[in-house]
PDB file of N, CA and C in Angstrom:
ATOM      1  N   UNK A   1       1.176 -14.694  18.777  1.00  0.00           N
ATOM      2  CA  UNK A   1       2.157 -15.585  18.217  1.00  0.00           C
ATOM      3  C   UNK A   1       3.124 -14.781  17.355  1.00  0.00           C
ATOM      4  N   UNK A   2       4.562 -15.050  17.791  1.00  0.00           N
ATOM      5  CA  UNK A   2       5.172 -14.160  16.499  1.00  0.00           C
ATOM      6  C   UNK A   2       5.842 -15.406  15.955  1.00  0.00           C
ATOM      7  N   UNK A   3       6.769 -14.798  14.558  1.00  0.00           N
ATOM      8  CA  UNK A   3       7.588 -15.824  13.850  1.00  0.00           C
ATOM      9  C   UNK A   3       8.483 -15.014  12.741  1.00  0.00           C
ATOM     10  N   UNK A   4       9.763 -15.443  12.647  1.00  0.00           N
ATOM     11  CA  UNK A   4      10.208 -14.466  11.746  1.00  0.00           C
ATOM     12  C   UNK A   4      10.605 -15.286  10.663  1.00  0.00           C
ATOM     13  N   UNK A   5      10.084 -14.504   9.459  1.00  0.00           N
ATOM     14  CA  UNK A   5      10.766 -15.097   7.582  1.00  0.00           C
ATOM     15  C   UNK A   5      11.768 -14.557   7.321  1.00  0.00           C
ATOM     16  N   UNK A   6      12.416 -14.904   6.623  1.00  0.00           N
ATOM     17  CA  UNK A   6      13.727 -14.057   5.677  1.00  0.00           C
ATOM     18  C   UNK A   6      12.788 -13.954   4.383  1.00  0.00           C
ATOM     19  N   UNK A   7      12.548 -12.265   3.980  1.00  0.00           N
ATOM     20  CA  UNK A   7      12.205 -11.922   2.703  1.00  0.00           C
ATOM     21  C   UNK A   7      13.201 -11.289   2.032  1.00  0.00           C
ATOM     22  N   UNK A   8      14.117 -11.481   0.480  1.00  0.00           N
ATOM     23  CA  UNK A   8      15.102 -11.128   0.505  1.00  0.00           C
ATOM     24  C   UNK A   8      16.653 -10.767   0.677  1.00  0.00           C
ATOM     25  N   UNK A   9      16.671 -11.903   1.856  1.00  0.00           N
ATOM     26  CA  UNK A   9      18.073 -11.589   2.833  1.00  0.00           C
ATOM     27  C   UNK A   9      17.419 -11.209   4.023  1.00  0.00           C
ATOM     28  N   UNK A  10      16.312 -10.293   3.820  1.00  0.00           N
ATOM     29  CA  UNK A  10      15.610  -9.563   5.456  1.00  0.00           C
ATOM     30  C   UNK A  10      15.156  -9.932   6.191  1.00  0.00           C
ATOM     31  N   UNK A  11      15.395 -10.423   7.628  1.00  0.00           N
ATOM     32  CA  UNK A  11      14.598 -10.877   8.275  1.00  0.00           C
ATOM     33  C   UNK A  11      13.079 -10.093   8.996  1.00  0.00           C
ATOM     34  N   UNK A  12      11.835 -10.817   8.835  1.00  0.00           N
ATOM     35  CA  UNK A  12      10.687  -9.761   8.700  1.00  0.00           C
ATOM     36  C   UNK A  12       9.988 -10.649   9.950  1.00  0.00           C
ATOM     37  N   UNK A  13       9.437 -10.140  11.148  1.00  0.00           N
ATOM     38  CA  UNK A  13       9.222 -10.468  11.948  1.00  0.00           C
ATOM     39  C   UNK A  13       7.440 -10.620  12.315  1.00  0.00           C
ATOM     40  N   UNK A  14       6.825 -11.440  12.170  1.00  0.00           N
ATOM     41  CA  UNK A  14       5.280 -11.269  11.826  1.00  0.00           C
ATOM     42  C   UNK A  14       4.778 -11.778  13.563  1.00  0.00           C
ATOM     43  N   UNK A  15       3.069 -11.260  13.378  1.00  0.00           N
ATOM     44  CA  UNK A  15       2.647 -11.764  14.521  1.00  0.00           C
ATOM     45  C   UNK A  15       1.360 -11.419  13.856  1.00  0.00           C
ATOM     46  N   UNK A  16       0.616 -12.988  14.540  1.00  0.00           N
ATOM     47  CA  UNK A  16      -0.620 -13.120  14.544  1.00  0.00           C
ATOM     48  C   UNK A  16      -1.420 -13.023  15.318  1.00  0.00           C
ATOM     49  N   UNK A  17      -2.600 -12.509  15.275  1.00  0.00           N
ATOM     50  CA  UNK A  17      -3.501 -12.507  16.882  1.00  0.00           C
ATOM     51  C   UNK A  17      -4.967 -12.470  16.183  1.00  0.00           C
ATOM     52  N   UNK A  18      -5.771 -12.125  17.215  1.00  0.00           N
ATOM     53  CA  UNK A  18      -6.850 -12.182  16.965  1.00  0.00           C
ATOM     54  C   UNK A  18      -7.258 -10.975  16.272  1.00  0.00           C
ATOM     55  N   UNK A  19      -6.851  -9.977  16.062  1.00  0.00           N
ATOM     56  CA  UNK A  19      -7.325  -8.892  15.294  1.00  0.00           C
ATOM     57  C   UNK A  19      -6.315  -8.587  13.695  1.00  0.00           C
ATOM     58  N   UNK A  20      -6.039  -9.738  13.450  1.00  0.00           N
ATOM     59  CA  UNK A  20      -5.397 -10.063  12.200  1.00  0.00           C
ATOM     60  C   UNK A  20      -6.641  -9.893  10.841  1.00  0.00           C
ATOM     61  N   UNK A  21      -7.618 -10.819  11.198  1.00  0.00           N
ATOM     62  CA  UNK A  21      -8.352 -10.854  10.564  1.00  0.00           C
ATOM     63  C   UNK A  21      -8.988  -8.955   9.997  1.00  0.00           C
ATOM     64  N   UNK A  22      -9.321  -8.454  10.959  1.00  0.00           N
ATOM     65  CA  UNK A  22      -9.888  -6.846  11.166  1.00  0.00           C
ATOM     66  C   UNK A  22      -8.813  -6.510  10.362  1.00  0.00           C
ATOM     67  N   UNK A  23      -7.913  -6.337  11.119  1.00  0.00           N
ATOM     68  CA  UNK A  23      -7.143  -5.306  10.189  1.00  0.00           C
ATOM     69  C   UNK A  23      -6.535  -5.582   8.594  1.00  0.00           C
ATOM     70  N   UNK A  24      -6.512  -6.753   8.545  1.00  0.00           N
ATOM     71  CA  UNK A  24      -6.706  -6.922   6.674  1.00  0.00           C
ATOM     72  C   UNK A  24      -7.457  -6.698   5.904  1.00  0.00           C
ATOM     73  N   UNK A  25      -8.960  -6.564   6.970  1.00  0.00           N
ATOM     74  CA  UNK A  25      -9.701  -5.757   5.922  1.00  0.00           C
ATOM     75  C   UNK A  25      -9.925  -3.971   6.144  1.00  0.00           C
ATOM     76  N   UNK A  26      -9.689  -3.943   7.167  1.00  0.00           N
ATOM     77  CA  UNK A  26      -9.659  -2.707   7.501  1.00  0.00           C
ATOM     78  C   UNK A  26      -8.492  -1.415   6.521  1.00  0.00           C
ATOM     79  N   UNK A  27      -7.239  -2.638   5.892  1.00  0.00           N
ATOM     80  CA  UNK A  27      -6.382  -1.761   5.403  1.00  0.00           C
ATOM     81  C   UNK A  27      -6.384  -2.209   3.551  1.00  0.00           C
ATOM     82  N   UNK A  28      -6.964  -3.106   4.062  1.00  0.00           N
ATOM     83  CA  UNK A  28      -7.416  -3.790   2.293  1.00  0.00           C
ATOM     84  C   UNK A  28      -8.500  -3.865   1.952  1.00  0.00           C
ATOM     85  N   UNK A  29      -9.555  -3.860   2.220  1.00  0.00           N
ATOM     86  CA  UNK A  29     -11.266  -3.830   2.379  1.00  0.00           C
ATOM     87  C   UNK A  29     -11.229  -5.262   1.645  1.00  0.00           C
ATOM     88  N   UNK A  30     -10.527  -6.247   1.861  1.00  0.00           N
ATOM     89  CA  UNK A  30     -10.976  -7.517   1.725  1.00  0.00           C
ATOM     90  C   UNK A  30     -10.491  -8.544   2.691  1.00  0.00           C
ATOM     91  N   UNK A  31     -11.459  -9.636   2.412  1.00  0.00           N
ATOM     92  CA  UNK A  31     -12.097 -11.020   3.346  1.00  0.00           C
ATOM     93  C   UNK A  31     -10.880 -11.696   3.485  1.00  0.00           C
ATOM     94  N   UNK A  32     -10.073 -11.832   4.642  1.00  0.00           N
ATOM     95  CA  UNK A  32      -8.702 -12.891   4.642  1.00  0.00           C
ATOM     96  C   UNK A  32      -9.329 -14.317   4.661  1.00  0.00           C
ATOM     97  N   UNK A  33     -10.438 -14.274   4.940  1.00  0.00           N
ATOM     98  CA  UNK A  33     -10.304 -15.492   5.472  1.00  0.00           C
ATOM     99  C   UNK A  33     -10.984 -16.368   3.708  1.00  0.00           C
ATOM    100  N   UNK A  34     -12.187 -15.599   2.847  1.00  0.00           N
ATOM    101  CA  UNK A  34     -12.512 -15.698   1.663  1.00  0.00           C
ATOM    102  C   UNK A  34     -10.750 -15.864   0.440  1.00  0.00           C
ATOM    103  N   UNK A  35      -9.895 -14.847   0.601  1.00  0.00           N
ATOM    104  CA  UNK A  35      -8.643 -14.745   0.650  1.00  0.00           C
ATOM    105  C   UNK A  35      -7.801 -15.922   0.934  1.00  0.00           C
ATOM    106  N   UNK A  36      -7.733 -16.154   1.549  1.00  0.00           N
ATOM    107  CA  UNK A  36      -7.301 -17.599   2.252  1.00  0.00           C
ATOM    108  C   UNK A  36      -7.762 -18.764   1.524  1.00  0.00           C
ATOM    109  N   UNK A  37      -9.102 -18.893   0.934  1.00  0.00           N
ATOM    110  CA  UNK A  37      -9.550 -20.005   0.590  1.00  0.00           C
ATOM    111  C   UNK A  37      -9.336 -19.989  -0.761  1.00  0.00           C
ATOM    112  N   UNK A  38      -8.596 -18.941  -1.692  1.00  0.00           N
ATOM    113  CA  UNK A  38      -8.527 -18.661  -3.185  1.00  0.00           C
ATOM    114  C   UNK A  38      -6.952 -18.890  -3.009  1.00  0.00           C
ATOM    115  N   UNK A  39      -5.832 -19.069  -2.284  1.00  0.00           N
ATOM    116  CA  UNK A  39      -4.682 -19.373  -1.967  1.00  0.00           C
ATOM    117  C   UNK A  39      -4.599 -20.708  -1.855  1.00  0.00           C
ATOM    118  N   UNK A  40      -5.478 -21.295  -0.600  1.00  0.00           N
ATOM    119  CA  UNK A  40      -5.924 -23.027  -0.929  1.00  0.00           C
ATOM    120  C   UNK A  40      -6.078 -23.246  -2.679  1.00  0.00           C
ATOM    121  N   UNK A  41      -6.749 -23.244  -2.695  1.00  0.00           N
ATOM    122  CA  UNK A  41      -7.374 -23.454  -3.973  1.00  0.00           C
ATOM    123  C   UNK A  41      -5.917 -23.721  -5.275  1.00  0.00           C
ATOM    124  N   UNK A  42      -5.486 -22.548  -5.149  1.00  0.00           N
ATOM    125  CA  UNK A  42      -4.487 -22.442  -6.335  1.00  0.00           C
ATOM    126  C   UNK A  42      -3.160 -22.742  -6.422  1.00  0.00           C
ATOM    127  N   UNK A  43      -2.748 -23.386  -4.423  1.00  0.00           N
ATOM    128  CA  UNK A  43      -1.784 -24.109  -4.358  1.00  0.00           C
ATOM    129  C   UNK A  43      -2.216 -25.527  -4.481  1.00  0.00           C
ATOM    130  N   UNK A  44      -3.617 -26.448  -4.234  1.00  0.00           N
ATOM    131  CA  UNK A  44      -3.804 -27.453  -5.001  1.00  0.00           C
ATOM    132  C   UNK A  44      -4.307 -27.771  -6.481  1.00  0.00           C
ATOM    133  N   UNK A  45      -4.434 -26.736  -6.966  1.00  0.00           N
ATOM    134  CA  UNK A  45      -4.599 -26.956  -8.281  1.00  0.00           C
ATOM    135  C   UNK A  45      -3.538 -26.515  -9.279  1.00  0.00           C
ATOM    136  N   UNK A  46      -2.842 -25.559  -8.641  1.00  0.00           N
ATOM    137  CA  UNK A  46      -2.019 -25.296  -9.505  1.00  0.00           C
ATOM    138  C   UNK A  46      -0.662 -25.255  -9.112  1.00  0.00           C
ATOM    139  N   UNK A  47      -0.123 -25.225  -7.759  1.00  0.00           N
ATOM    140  CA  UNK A  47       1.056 -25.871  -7.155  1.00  0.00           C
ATOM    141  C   UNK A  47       1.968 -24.229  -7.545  1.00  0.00           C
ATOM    142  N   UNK A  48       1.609 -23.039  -7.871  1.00  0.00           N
ATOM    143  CA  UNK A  48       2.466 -22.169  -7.719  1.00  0.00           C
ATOM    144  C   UNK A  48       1.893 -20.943  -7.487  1.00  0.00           C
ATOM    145  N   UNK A  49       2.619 -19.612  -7.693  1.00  0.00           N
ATOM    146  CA  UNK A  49       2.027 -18.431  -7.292  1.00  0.00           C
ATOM    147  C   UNK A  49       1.251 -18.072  -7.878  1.00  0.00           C
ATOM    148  N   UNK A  50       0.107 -17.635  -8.225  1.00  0.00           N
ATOM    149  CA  UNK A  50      -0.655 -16.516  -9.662  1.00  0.00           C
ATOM    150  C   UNK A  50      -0.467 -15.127  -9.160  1.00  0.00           C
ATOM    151  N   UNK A  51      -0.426 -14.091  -9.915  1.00  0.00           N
ATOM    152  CA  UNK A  51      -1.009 -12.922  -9.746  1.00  0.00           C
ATOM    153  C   UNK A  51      -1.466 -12.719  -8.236  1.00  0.00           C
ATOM    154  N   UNK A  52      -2.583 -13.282  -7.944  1.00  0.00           N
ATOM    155  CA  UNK A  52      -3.799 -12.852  -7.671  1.00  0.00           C
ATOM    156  C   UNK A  52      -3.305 -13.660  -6.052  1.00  0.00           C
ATOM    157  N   UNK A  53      -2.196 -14.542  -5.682  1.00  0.00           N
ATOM    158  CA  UNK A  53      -1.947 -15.115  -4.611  1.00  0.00           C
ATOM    159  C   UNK A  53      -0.899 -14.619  -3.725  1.00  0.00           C
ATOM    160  N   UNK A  54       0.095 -14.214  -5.122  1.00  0.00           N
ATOM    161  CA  UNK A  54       1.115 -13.063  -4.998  1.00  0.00           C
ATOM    162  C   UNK A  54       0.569 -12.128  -4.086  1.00  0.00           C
ATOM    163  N   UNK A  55      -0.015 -11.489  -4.245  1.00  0.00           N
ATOM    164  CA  UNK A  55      -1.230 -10.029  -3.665  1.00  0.00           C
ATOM    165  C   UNK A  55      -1.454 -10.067  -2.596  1.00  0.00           C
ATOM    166  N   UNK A  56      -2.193 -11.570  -2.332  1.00  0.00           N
ATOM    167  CA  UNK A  56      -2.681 -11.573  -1.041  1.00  0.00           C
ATOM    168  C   UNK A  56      -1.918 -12.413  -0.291  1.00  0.00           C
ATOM    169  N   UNK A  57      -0.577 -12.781  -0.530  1.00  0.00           N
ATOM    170  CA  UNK A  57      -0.010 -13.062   1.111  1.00  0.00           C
ATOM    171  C   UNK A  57       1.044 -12.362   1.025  1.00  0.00           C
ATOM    172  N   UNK A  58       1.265 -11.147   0.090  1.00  0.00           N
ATOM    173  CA  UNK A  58       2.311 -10.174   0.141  1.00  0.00           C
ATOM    174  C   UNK A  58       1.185  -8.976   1.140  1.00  0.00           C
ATOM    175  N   UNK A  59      -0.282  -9.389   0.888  1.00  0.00           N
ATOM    176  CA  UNK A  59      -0.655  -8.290   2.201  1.00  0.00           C
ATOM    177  C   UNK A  59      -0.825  -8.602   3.080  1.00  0.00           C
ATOM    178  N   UNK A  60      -1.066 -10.100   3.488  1.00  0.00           N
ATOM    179  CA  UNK A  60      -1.062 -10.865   4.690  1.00  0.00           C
ATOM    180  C   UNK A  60       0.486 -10.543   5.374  1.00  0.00           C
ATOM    181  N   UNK A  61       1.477 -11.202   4.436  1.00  0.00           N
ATOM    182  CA  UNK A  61       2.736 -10.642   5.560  1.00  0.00           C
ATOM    183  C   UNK A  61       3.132  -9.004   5.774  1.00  0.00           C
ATOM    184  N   UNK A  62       2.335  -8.651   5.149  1.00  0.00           N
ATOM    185  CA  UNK A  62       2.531  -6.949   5.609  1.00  0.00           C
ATOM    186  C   UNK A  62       1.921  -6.524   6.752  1.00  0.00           C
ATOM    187  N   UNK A  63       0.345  -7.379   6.519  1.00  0.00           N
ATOM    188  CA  UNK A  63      -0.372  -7.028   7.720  1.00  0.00           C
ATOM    189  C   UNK A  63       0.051  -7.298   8.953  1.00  0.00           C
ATOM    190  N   UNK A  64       0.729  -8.843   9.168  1.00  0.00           N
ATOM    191  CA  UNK A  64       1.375  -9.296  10.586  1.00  0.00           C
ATOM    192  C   UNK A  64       2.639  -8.621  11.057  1.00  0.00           C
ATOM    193  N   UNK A  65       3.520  -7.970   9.676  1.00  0.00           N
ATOM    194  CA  UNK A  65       4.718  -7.565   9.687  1.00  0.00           C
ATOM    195  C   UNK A  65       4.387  -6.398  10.391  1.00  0.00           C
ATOM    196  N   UNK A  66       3.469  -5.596  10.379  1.00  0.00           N
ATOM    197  CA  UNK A  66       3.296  -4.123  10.899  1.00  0.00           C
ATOM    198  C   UNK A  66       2.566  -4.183  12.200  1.00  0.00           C
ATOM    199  N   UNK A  67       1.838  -5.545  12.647  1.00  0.00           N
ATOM    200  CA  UNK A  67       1.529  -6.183  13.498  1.00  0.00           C
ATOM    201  C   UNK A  67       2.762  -6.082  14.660  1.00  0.00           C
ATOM    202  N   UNK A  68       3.303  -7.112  14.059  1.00  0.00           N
ATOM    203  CA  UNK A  68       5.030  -7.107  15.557  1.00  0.00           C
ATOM    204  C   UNK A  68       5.158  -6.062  15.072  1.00  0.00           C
ATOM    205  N   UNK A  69       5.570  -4.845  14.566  1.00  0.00           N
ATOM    206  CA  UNK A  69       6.347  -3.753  14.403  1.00  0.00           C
ATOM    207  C   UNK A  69       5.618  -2.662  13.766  1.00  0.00           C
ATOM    208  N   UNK A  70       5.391  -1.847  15.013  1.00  0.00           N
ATOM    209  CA  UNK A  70       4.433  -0.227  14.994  1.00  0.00           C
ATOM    210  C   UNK A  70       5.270   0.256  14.216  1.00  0.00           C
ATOM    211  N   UNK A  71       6.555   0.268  14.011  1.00  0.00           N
ATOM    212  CA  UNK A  71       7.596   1.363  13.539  1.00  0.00           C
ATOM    213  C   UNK A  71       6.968   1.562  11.719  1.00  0.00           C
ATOM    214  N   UNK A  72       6.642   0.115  11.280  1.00  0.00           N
ATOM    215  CA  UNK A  72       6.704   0.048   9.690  1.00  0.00           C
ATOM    216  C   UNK A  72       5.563   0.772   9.006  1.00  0.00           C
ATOM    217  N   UNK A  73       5.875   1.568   8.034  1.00  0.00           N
ATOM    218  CA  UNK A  73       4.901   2.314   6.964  1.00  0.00           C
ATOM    219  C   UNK A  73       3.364   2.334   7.039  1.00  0.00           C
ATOM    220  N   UNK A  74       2.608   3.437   6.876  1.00  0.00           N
ATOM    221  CA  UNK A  74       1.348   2.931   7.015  1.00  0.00           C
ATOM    222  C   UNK A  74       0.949   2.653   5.568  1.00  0.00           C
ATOM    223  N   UNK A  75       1.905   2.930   4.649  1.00  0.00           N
ATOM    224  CA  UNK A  75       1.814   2.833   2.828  1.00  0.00           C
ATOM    225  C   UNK A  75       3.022   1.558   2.850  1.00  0.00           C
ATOM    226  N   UNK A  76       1.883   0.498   2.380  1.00  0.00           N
ATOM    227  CA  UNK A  76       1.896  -1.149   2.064  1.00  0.00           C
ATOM    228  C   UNK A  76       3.099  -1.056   0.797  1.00  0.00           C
ATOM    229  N   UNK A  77       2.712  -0.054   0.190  1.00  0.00           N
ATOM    230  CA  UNK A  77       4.048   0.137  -1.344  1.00  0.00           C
ATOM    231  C   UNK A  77       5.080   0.891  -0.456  1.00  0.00           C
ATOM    232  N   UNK A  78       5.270   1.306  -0.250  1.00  0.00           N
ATOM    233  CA  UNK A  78       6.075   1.744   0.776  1.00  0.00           C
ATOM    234  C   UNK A  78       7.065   0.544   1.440  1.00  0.00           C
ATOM    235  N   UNK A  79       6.658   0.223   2.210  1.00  0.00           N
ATOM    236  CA  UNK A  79       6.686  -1.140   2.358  1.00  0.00           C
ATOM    237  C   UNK A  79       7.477  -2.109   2.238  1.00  0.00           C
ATOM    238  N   UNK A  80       6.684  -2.567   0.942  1.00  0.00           N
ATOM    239  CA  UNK A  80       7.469  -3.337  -0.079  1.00  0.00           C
ATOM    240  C   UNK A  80       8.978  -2.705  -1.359  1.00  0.00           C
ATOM    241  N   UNK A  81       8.773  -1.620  -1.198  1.00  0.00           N
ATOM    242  CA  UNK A  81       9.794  -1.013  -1.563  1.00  0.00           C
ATOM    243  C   UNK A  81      11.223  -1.419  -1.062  1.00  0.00           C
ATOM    244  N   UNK A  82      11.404  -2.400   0.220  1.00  0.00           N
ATOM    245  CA  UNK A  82      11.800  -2.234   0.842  1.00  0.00           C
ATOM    246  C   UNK A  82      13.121  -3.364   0.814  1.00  0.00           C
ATOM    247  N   UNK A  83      12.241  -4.212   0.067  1.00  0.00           N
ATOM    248  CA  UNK A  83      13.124  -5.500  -0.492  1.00  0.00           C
ATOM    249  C   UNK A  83      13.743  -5.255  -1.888  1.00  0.00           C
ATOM    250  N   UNK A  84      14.493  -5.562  -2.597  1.00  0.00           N
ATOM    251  CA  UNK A  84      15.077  -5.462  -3.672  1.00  0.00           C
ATOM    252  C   UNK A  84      14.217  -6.758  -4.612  1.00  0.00           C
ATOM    253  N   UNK A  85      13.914  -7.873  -3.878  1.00  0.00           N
ATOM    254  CA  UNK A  85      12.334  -8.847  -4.659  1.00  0.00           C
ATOM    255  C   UNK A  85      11.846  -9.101  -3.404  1.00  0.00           C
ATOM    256  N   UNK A  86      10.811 -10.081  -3.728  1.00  0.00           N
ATOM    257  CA  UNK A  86       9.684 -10.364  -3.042  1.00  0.00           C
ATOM    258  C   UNK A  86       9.232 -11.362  -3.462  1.00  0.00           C
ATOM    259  N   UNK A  87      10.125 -12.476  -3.588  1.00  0.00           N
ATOM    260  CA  UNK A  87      10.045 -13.946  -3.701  1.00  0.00           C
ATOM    261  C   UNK A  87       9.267 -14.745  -2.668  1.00  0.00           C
ATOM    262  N   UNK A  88       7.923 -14.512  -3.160  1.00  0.00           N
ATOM    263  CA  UNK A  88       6.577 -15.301  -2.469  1.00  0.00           C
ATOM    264  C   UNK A  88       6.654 -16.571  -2.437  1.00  0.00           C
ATOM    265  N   UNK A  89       7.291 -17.229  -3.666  1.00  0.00           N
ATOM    266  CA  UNK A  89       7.119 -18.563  -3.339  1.00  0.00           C
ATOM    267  C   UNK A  89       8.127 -19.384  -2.241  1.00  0.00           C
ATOM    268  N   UNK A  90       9.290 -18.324  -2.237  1.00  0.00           N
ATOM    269  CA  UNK A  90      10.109 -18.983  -0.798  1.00  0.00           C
ATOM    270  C   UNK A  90       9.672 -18.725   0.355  1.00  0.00           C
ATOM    271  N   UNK A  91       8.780 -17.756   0.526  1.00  0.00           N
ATOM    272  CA  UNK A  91       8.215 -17.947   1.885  1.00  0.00           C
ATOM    273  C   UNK A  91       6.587 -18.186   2.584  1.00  0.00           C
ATOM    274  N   UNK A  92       6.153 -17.862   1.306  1.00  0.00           N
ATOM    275  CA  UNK A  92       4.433 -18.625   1.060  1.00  0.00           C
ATOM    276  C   UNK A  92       3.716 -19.199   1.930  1.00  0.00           C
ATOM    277  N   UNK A  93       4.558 -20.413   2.250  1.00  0.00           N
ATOM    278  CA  UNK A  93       4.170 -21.802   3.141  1.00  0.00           C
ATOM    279  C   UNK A  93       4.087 -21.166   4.201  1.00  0.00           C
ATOM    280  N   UNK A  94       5.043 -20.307   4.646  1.00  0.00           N
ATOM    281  CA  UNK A  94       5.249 -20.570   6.208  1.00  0.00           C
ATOM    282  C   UNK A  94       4.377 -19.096   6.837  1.00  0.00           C
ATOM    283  N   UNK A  95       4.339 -18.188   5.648  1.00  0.00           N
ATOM    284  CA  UNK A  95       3.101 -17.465   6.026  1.00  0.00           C
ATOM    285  C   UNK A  95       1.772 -18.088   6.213  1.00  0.00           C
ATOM    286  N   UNK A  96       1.440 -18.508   5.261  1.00  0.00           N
ATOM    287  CA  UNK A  96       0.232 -18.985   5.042  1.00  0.00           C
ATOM    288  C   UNK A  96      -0.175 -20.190   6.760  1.00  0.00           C
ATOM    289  N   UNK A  97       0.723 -21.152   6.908  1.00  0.00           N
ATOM    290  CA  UNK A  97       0.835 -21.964   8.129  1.00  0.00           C
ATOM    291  C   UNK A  97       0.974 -21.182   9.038  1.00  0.00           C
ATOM    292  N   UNK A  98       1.785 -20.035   9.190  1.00  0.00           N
ATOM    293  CA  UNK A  98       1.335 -19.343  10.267  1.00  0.00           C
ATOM    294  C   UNK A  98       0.531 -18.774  11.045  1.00  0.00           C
ATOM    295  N   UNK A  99      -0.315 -18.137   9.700  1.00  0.00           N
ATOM    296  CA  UNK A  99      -1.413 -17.610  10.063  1.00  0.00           C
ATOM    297  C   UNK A  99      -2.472 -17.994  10.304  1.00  0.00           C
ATOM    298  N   UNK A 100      -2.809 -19.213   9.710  1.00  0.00           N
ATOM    299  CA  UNK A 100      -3.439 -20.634  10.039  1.00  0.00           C
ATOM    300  C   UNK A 100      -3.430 -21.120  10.901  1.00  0.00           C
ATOM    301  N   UNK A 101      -2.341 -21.444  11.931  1.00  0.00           N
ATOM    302  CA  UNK A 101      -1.897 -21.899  13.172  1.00  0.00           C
ATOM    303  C   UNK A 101      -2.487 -20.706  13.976  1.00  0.00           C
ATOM    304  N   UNK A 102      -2.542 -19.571  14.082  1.00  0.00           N
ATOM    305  CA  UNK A 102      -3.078 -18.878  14.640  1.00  0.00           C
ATOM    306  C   UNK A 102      -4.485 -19.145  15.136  1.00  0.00           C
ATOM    307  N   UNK A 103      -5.472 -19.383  13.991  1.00  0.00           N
ATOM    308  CA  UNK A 103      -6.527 -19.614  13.932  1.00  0.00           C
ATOM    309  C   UNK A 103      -7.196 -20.993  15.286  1.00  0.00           C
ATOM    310  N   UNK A 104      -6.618 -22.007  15.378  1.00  0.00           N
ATOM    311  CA  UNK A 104      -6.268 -22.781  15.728  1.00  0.00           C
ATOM    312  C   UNK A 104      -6.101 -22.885  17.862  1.00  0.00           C
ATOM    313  N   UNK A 105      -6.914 -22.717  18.056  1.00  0.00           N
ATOM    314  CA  UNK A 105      -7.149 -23.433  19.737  1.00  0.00           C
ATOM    315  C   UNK A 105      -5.815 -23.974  20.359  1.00  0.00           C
ATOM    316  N   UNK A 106      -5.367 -23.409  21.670  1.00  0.00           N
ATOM    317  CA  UNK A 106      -4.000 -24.091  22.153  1.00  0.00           C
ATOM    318  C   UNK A 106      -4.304 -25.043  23.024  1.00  0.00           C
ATOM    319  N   UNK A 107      -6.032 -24.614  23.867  1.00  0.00           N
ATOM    320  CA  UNK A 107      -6.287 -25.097  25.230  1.00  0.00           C
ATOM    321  C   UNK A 107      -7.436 -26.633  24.589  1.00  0.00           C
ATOM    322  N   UNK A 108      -7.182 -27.964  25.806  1.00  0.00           N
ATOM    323  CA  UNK A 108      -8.101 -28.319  25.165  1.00  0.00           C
ATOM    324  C   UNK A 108      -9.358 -27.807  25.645  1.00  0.00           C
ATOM    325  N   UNK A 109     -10.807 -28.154  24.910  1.00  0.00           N
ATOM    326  CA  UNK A 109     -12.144 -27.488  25.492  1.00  0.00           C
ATOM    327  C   UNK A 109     -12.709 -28.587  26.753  1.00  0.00           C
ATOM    328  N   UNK A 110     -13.208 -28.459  27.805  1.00  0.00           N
ATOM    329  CA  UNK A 110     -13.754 -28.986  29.064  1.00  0.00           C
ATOM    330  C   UNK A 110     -14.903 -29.314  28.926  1.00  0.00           C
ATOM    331  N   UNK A 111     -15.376 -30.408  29.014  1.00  0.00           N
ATOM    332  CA  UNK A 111     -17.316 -29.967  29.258  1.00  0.00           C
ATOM    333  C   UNK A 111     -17.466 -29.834  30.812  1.00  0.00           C
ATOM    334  N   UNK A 112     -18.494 -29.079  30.321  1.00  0.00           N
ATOM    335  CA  UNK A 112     -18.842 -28.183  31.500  1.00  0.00           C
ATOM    336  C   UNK A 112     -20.024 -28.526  32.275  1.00  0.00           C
TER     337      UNK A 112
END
């Protein structure tokens, strides 16, 4: 699945698949999907970014971002260097739903 955000003015082109999960921890040594559920959490309880949400879907869209596109940095600061900000809360949602939608079955299941 791909989908592209504007981060900055930039348009950043993400893709999700099945080895999304692996490689977030593989380049972050942490749980997206544990990750994921501390993002739930603090957009219903607290309805904005923290610290700590900031982090992890600024590495989530890095991870999909380098996903569609071999070309980008293997240094995540690097990276992000790349924008002049990194206004998470304008594009948050549609990461977060994206990557979610991923998760998510296209076919229906048959019994067999």
């Amino acid at each position: 699945m791909l989908k592209t955000v504007t981060i900055a003015g930039i348009p950043v082109e993400l893709k999700a698949t099945g080895s999304t999960l692996l490689k977030y921890r593989n380049w972050f040594g942490r749980d997206l999907i544990a990750d994921f559920k501390a993002v739930q959490r603090s957009f219903e309880s607290e309805g904005e970014v923290s610290g700590e949400v900031f982090d992890i879907i600024a590495k989530l869209t890095y991870t999909m971002a380098k996903q569609a596109d071999k070309t980008i940095s293997n240094d995540y600061e690097e990276w992000l260097d790349q924008f002049d900000s990194f206004p998470v809360s304008e594009f948050a949602v549609d990461v977060v739903t994206f990557w979610a939608s991923s998760l998510q079955g296209t076919s229906e299941s048959k019994n067999v």
